[in-house]
Protein backbone atom coordinates (compact mmCIF):
# COMPACT_ATOMS: atom_id res chain seq x y z
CA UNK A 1 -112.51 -32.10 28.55
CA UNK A 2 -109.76 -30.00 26.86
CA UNK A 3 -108.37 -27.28 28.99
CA UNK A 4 -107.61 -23.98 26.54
CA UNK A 5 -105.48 -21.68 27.49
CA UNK A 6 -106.79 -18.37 29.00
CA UNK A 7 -105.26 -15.92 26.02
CA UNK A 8 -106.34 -12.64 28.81
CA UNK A 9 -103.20 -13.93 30.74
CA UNK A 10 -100.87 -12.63 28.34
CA UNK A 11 -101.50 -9.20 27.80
CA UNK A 12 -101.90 -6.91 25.32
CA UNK A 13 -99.81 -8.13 21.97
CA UNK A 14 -96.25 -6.55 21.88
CA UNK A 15 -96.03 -3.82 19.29
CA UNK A 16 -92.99 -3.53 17.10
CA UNK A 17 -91.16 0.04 17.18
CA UNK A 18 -90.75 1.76 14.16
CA UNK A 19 -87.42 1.52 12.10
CA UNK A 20 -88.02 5.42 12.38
CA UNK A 21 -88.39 5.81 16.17
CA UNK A 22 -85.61 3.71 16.70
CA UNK A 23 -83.29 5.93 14.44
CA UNK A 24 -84.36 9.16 16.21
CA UNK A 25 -83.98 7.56 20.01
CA UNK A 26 -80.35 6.13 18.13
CA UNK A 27 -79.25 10.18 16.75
CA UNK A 28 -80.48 11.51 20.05
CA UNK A 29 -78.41 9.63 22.24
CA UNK A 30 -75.89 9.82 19.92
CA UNK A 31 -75.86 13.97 20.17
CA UNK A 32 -76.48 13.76 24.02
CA UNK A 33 -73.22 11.84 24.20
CA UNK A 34 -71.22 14.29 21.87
CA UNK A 35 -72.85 17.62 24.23
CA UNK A 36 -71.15 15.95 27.53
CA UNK A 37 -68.14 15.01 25.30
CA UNK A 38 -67.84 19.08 24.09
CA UNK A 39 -65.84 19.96 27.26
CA UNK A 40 -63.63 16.95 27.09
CA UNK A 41 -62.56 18.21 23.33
CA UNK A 42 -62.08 21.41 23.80
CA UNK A 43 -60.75 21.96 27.49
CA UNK A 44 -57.06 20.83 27.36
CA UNK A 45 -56.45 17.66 29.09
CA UNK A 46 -55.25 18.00 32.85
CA UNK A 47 -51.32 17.65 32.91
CA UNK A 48 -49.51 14.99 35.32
CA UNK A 49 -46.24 16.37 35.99
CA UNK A 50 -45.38 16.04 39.66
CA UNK A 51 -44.33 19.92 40.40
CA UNK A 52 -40.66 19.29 41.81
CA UNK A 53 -42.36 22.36 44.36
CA UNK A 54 -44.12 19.73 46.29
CA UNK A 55 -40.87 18.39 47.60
CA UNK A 56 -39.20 20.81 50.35
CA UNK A 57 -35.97 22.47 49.17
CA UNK A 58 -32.83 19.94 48.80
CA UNK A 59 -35.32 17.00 47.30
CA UNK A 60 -36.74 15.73 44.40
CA UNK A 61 -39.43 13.66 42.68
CA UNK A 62 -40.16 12.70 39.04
CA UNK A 63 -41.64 10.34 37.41
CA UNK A 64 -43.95 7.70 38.88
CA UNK A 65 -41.94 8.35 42.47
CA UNK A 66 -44.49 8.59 45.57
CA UNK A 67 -41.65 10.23 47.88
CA UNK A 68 -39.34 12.65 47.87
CA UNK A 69 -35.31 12.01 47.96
CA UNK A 70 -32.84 14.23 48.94
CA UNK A 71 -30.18 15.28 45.98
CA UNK A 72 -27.93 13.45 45.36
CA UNK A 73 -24.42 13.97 46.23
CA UNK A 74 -20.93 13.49 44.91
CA UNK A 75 -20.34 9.77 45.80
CA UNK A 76 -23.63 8.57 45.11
CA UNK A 77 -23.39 10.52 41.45
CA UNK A 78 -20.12 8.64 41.17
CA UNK A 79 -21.53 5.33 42.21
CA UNK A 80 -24.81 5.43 41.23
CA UNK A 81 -25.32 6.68 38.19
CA UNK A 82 -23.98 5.55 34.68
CA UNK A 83 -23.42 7.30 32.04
CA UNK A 84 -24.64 6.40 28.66
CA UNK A 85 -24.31 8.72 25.65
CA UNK A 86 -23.74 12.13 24.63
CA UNK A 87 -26.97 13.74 23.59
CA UNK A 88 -26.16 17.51 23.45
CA UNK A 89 -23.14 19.95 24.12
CA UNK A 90 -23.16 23.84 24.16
CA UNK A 91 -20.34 26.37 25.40
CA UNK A 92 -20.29 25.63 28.93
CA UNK A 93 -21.80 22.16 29.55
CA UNK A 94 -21.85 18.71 27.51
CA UNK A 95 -25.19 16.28 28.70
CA UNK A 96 -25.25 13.03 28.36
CA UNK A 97 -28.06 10.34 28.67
CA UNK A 98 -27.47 8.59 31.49
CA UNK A 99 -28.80 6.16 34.29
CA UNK A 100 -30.01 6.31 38.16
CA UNK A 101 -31.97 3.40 39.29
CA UNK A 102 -33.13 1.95 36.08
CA UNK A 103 -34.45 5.96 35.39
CA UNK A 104 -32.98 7.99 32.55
CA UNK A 105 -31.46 10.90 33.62
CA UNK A 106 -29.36 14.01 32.51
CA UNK A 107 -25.60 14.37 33.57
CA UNK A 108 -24.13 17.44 32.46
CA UNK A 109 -20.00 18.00 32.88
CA UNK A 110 -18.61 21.52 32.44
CA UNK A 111 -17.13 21.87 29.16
CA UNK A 112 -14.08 23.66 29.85
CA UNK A 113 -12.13 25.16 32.95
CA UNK A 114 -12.85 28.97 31.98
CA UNK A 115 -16.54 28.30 31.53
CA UNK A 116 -16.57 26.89 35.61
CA UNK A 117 -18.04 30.30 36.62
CA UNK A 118 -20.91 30.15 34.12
CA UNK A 119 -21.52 26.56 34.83
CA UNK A 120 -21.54 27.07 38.80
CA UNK A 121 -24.03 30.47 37.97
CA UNK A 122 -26.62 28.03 36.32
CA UNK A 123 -25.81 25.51 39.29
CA UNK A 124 -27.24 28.52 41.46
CA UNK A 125 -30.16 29.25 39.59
CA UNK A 126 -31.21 25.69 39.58
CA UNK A 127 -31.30 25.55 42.62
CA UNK A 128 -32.91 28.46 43.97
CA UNK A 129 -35.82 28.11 41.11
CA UNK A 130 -36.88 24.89 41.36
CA UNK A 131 -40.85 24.65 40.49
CA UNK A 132 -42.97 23.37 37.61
CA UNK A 133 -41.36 26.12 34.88
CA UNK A 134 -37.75 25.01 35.57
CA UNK A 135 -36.14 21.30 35.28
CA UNK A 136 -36.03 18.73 38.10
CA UNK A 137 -32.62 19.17 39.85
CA UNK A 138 -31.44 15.56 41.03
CA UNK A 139 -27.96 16.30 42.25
CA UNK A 140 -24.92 17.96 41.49
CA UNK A 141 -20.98 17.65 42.38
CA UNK A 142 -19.03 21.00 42.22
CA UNK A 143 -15.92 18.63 42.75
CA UNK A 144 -16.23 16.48 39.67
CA UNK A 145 -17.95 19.88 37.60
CA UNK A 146 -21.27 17.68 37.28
CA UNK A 147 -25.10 18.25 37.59
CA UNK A 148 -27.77 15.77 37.34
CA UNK A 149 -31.06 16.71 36.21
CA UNK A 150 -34.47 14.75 34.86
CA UNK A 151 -33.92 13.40 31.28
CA UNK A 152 -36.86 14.48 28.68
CA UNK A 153 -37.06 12.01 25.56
CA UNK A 154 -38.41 14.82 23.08
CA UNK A 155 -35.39 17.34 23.82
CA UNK A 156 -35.19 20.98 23.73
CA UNK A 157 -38.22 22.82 22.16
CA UNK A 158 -36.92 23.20 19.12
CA UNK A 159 -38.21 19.57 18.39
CA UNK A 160 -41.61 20.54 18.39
CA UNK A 161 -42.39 20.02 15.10
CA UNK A 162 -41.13 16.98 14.83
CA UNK A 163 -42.72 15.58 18.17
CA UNK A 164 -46.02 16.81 17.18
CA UNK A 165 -45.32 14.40 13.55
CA UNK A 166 -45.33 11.32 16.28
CA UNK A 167 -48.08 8.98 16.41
CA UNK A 168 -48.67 9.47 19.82
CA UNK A 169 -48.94 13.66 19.52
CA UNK A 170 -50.83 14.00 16.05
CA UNK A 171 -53.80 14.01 17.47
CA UNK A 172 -52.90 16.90 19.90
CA UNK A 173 -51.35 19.00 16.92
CA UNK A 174 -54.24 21.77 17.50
CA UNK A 175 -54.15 25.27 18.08
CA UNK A 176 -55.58 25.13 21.64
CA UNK A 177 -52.43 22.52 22.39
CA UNK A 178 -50.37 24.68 20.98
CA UNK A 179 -51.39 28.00 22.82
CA UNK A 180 -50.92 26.50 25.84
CA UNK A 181 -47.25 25.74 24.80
CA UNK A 182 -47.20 29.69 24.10
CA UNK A 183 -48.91 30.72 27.68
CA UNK A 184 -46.07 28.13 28.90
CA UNK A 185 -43.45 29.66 27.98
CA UNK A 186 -44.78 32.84 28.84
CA UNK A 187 -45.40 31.68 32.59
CA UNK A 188 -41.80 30.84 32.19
CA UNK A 189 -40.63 34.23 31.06
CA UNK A 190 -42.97 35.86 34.22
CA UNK A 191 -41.85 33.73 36.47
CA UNK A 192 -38.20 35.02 35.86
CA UNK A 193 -39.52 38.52 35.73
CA UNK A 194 -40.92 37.65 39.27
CA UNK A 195 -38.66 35.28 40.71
CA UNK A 196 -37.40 34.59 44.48
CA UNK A 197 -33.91 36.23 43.31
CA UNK A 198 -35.61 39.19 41.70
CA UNK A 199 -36.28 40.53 38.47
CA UNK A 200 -33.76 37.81 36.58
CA UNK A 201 -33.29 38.16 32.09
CA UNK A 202 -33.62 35.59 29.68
CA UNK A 203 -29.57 36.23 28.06
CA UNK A 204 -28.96 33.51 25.80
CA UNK A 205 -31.59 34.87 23.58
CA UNK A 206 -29.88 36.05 20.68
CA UNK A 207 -31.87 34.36 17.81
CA UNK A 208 -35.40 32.20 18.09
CA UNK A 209 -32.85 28.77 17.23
CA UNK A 210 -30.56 29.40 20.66
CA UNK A 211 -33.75 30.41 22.86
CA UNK A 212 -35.45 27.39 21.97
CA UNK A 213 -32.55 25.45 22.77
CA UNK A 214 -32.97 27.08 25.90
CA UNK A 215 -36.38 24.83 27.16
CA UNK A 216 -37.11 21.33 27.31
CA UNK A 217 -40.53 19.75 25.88
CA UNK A 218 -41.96 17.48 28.49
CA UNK A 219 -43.64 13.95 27.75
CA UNK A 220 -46.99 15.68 28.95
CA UNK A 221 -46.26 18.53 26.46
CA UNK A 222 -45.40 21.47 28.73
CA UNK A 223 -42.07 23.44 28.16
CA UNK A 224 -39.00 23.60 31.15
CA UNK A 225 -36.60 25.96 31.46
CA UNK A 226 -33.04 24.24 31.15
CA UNK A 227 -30.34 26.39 30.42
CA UNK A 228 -30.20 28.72 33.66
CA UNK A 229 -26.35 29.89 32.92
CA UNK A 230 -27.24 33.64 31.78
CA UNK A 231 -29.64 34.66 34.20
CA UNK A 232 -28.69 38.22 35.53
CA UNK A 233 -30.56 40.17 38.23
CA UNK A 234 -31.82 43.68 37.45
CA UNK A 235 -32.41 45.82 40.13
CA UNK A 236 -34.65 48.43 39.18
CA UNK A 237 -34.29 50.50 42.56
CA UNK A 238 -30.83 50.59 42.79
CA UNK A 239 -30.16 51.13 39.26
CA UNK A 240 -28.76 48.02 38.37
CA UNK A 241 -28.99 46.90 34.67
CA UNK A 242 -27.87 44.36 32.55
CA UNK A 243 -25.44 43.54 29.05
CA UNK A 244 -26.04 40.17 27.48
CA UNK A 245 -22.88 39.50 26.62
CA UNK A 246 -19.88 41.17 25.50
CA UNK A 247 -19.87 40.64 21.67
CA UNK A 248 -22.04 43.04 19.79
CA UNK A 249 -25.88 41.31 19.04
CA UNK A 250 -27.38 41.85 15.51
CA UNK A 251 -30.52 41.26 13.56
CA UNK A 252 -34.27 41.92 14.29
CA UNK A 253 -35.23 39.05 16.70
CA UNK A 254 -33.16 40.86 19.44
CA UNK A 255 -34.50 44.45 20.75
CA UNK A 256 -33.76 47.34 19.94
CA UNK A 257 -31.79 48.49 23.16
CA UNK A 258 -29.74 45.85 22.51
CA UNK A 259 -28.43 46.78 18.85
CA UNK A 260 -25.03 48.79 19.11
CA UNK A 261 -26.49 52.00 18.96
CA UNK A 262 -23.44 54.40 17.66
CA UNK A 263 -23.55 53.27 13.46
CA UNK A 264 -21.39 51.55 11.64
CA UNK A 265 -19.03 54.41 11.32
CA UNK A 266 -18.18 53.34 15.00
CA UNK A 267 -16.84 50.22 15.78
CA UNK A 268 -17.82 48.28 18.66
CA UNK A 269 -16.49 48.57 22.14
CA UNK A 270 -18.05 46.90 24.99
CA UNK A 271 -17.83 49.25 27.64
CA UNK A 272 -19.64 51.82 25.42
CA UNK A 273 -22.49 49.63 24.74
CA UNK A 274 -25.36 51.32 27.69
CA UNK A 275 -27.46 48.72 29.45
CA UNK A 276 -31.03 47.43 29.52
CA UNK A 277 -33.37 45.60 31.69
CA UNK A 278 -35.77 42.39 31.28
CA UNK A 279 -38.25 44.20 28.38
CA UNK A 280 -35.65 42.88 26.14
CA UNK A 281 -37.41 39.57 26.53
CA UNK A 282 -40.86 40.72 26.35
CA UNK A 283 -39.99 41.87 22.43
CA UNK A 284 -39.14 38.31 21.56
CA UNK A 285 -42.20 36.98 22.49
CA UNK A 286 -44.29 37.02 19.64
CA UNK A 287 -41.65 35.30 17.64
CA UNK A 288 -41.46 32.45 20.12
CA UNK A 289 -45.13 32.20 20.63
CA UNK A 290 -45.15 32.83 16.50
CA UNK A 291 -43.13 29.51 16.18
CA UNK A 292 -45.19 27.52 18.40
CA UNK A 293 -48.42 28.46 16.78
CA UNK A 294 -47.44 26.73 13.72
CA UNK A 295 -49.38 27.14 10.67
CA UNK A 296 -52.59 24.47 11.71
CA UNK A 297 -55.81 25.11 11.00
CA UNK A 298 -56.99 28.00 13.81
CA UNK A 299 -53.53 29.36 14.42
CA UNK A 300 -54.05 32.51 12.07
CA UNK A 301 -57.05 33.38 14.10
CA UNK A 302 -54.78 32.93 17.43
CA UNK A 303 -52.95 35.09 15.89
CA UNK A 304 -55.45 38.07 15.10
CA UNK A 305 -56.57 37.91 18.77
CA UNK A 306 -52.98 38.62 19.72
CA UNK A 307 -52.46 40.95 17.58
CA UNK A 308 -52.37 43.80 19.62
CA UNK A 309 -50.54 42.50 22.59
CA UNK A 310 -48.08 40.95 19.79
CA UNK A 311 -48.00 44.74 18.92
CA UNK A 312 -47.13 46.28 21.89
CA UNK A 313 -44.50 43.62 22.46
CA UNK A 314 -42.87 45.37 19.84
CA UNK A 315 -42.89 48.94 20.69
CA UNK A 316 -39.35 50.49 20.32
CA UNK A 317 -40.05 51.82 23.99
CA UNK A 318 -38.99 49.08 26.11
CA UNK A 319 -40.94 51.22 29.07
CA UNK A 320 -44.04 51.23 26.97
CA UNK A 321 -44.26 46.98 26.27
CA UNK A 322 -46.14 45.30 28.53
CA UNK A 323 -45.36 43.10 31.36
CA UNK A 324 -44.76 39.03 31.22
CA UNK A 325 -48.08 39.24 33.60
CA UNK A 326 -50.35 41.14 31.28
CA UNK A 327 -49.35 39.32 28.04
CA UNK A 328 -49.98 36.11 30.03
CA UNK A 329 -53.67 37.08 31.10
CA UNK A 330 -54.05 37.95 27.67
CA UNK A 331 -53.03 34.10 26.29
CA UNK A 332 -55.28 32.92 28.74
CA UNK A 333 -58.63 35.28 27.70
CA UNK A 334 -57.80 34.72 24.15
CA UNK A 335 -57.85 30.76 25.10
CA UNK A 336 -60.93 30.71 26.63
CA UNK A 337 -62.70 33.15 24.32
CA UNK A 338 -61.70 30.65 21.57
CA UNK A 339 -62.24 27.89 23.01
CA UNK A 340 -66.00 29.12 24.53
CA UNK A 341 -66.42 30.12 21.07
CA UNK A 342 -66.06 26.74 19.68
CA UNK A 343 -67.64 24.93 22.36
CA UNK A 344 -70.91 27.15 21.63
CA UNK A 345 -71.01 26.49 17.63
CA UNK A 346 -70.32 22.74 17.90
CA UNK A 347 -73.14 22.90 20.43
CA UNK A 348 -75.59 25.15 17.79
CA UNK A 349 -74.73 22.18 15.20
CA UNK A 350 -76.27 19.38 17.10
């Protein structure tokens, strides 16, 4: 007798799913991936640096090194590392690109004899300010004149522009990248306001080209502090003020206080010129933080936001601007107002 097969084994017949169904399970999944993305878009991306900080005072790390080594000193900056080419010069030092165990590095050599003071000053200062808003010190040699300091590929921060025009940075050419660049630099400028010395000013500041010139661009996109040879101390308690310089300083991206104030009738003498403190550097912030909004799409409305701290910055009063502290909580509200802002309509659109 033929055996049939029992059809009730199989179950009920499969059903096909709609072309439809499929398409709406497909967008779904599709907007559930973009809502956890959101944050990922539109919080800037956690930066790597290793803070030179985390090594106790007299060592360094950078780079991909896992331990701290002490500076380096006069015979192993002799022996050790070789220099390469010249990649910058300015009044008191000339840097070169160098190399220290297969790692590019920075040697700077003092220019010329009756700069040594200046050079030794920003010797100082690198020293006793090491942390993430000034550049890895690797070792030095007041014999030979020499300093030797982490090497940065993109240069000072004048570059930007041309950085952000990379391959590798275009996609990071936004105005949330770029307004963390500005609260850089103003961490920089507070943390000189508030530093272990004291209350130190930004002096070779005398046009937006030479400050920029002062700060390095990292690989990771933060800004450095380089250039520590014009760092004096105020001393607000004991009266203590500062000149930058003894030349007399023109045009409008310097303050006011720091324009000879006696007319053209009366020509310049140093000793007449009166003295100032560090608000001279808070009035030169919105043209630094101007220049590293750029012009992409968003940075107008960065700019409306700060419109009234930018404002303040500029009072003729240097008592009445504001401090490096408040202008920096300001950066960062404006940030995350923004960026809360943009997370919430991108949200609204799926």
């Amino acid at each position: 007798m033929e055996t049939r097969p029992q059809e009730g084994r199989k179950g009920p017949p499969r059903r096909d799913v709609p072309p439809v169904v499929g398409l709406l399970l497909s967008m779904a999944l599709m907007n559930a991936l973009l809502y956890l993305c959101l944050d990922w878009l539109f919080i800037l991306p956690p930066r790597s640096v290793g803070e030179p900080r985390h090594c106790p005072h007299g060592h360094f790390r950078m780079g991909q090194m896992s331990n701290c080594s002490p500076w380096l000193s006069c015979e192993q900056l002799r022996t050790e590392v070789r220099q390469m080419k010249r990649v910058g010069e300015g009044a008191v030092k000339r840097v070169f690109l160098s190399e220290w165990k297969e790692r590019k590095v920075a040697l700077s050599r003092l220019t010329r004899l009756e700069m040594k003071d200046d050079f030794l000053h920003g010797l100082r200062m690198l020293k006793s300010l090491q942390s993430k808003h000034v550049v890895t010190l690797l070792g030095f040699c007041e014999d030979d004149s020499t300093i030797l300091t982490e090497y940065h590929p993109l240069g000072s921060l004048s570059n930007l522009e041309e950085a952000l025009s990379l391959p590798r940075y275009q996609s990071i050419n936004t105005w949330q990248h770029r307004l963390q660049l500005a609260l850089d630099y103003v961490g920089i400028i507070n943390f000189l306001h508030n530093s272990p010395l004291g209350t130190l000013v930004m002096c070779d500041s005398s046009d937006l080209p030479k400050t920029l010139s002062q700060y390095l661009l990292t690989a990771n996109f933060s800004i450095v502090l380089n250039d520590l040879d014009a760092l004096p101390l105020v001393n607000h308690s004991s009266g203590a003020l500062v000149k930058c310089g003894h030349r007399e300083l023109r045009g409008d991206f310097v303050a006011p206080e720091q324009l000879w104030p006696y007319g053209e009738d009366m020509p310049f003498q140093d000793d007449l010129m009166p003295v100032y403190d560090e608000k001279i550097d808070i009035w030169k912030i919105p043209d630094v933080s101007s220049f590293l909004l750029g012009h992409v799409e968003g940075s107008d409305m960065v700019r409306f936001h700060l419109f009234d701290i930018h404002k303040a910055c500029k009072s003729q009063t240097p008592a009445e601007r504001p401090t490096a502290q408040n202008i920096l909580d300001t950066y960062q509200n404006v940030l995350n107002l923004l960026r809360d802002t943009a997370t919430s309509q991108t949200r609204e659109m799926l």
